[in-house]
Protein backbone atom coordinates (compact mmCIF):
# COMPACT_ATOMS: atom_id res chain seq x y z
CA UNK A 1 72.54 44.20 34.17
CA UNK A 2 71.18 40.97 32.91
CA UNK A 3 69.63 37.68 33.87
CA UNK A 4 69.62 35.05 30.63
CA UNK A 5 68.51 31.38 31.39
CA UNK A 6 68.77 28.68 29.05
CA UNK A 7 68.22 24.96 29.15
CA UNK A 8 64.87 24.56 28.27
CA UNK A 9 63.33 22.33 26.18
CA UNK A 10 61.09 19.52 25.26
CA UNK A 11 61.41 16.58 27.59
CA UNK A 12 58.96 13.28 27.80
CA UNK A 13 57.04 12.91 31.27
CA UNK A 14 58.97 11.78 34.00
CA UNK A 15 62.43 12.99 32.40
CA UNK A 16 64.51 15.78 33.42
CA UNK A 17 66.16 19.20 32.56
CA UNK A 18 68.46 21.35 33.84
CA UNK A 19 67.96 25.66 33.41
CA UNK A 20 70.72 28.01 33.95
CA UNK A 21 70.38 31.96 35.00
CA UNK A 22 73.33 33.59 34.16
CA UNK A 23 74.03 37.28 35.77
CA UNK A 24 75.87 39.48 34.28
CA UNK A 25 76.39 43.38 35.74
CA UNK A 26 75.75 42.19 39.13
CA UNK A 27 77.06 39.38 41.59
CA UNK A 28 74.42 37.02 42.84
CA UNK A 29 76.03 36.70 46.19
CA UNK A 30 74.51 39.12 47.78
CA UNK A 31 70.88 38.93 46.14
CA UNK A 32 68.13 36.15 47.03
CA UNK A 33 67.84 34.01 43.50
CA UNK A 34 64.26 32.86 42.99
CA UNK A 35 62.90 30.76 39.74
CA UNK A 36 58.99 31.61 38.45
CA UNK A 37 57.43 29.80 35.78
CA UNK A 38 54.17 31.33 34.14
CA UNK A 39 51.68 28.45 31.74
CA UNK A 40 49.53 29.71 29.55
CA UNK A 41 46.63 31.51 30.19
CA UNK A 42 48.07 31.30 33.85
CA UNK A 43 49.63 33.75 36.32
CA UNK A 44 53.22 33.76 36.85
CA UNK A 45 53.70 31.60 40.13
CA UNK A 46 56.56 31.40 42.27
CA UNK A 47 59.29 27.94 41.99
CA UNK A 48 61.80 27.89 44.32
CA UNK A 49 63.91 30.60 46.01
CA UNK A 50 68.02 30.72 47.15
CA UNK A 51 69.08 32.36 49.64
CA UNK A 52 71.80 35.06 50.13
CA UNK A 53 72.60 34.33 53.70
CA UNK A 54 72.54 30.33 53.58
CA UNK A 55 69.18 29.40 54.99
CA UNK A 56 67.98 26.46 53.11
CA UNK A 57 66.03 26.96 49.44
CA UNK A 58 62.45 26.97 49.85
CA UNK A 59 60.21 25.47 46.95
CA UNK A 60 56.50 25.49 46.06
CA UNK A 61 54.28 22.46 47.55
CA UNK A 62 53.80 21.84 43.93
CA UNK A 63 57.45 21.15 43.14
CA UNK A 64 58.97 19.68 46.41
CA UNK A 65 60.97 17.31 46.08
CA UNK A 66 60.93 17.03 42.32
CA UNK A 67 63.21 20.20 41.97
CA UNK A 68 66.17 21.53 42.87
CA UNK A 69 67.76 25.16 43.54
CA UNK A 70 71.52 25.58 43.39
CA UNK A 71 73.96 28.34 42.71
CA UNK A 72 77.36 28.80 42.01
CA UNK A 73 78.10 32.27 43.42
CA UNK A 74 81.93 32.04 41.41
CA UNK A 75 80.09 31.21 38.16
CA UNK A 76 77.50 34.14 38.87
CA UNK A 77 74.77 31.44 37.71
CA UNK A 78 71.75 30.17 39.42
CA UNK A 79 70.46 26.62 38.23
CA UNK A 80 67.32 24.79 38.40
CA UNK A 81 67.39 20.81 38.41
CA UNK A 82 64.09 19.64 37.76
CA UNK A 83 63.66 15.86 37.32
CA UNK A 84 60.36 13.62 37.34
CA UNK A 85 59.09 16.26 35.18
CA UNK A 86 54.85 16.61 34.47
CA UNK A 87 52.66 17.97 31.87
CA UNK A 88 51.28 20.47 34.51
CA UNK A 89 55.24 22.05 34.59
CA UNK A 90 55.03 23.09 31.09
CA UNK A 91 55.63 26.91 31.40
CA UNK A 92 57.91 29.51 30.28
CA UNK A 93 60.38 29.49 33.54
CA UNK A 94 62.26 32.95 34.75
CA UNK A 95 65.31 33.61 37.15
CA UNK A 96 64.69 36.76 39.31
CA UNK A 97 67.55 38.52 41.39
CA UNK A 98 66.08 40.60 44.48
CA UNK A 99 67.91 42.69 46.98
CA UNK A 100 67.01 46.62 46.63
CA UNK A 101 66.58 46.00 43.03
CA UNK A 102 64.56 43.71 41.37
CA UNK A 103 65.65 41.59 38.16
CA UNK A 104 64.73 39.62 36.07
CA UNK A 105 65.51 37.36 32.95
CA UNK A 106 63.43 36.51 29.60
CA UNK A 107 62.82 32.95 30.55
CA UNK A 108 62.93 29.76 28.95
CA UNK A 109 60.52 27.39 27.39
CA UNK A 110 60.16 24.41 29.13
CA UNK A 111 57.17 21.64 27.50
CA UNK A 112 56.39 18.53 29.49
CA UNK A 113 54.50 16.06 26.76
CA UNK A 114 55.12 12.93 25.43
């Protein structure tokens, strides 16, 4: 079983970027998909969240409307559009899968600065 996400980067204020979770082992279909992101110095805090049965993504005040929670169950990848990017988003950002079982990827660097 294994989450990997990819598509950080550096990116200039007010740009965007795109992450990817890829699953492997498991199918996302049947597991709620949920990005974190964790700053330095900082507590992991919870991004947005997918939902297995189709009720609509939910996303943290601080992110609303900036950011964007897809998935492409056929793919078995979870994505993460993020545009009109801050400095404040800098963080390493993770994909967790949760049903019984709890998963969770390495994360990705993502650096906001111009």
């Amino acid at each position: 079983v294994q989450l990997v996400e990819s598509g950080g980067g550096l990116v200039q204020p007010g740009g965007a970027l795109r992450l990817s979770c890829a699953a492997s082992g498991f199918t996302i279909s049947s597991y709620t998909m949920s990005w974190y992101r964790q700053a330095p110095g900082k507590e992991r805090e919870w991004v947005a969240t997918s939902f297995s049965t189709g009720l609509s993504p939910t996303y943290a005040g601080s992110v609303k409307g900036r950011f964007t929670i897809s998935r492409d169950n056929a793919k078995n990848t979870v994505y993460l559009q993020m545009n009109s990017l801050k400095p404040e988003d800098t963080a390493v950002y993770y994909c967790r899968a949760q049903q019984i079982t709890t998963y969770w990827g390495q994360g990705t660097q993502v650096t906001v600065a111009s």
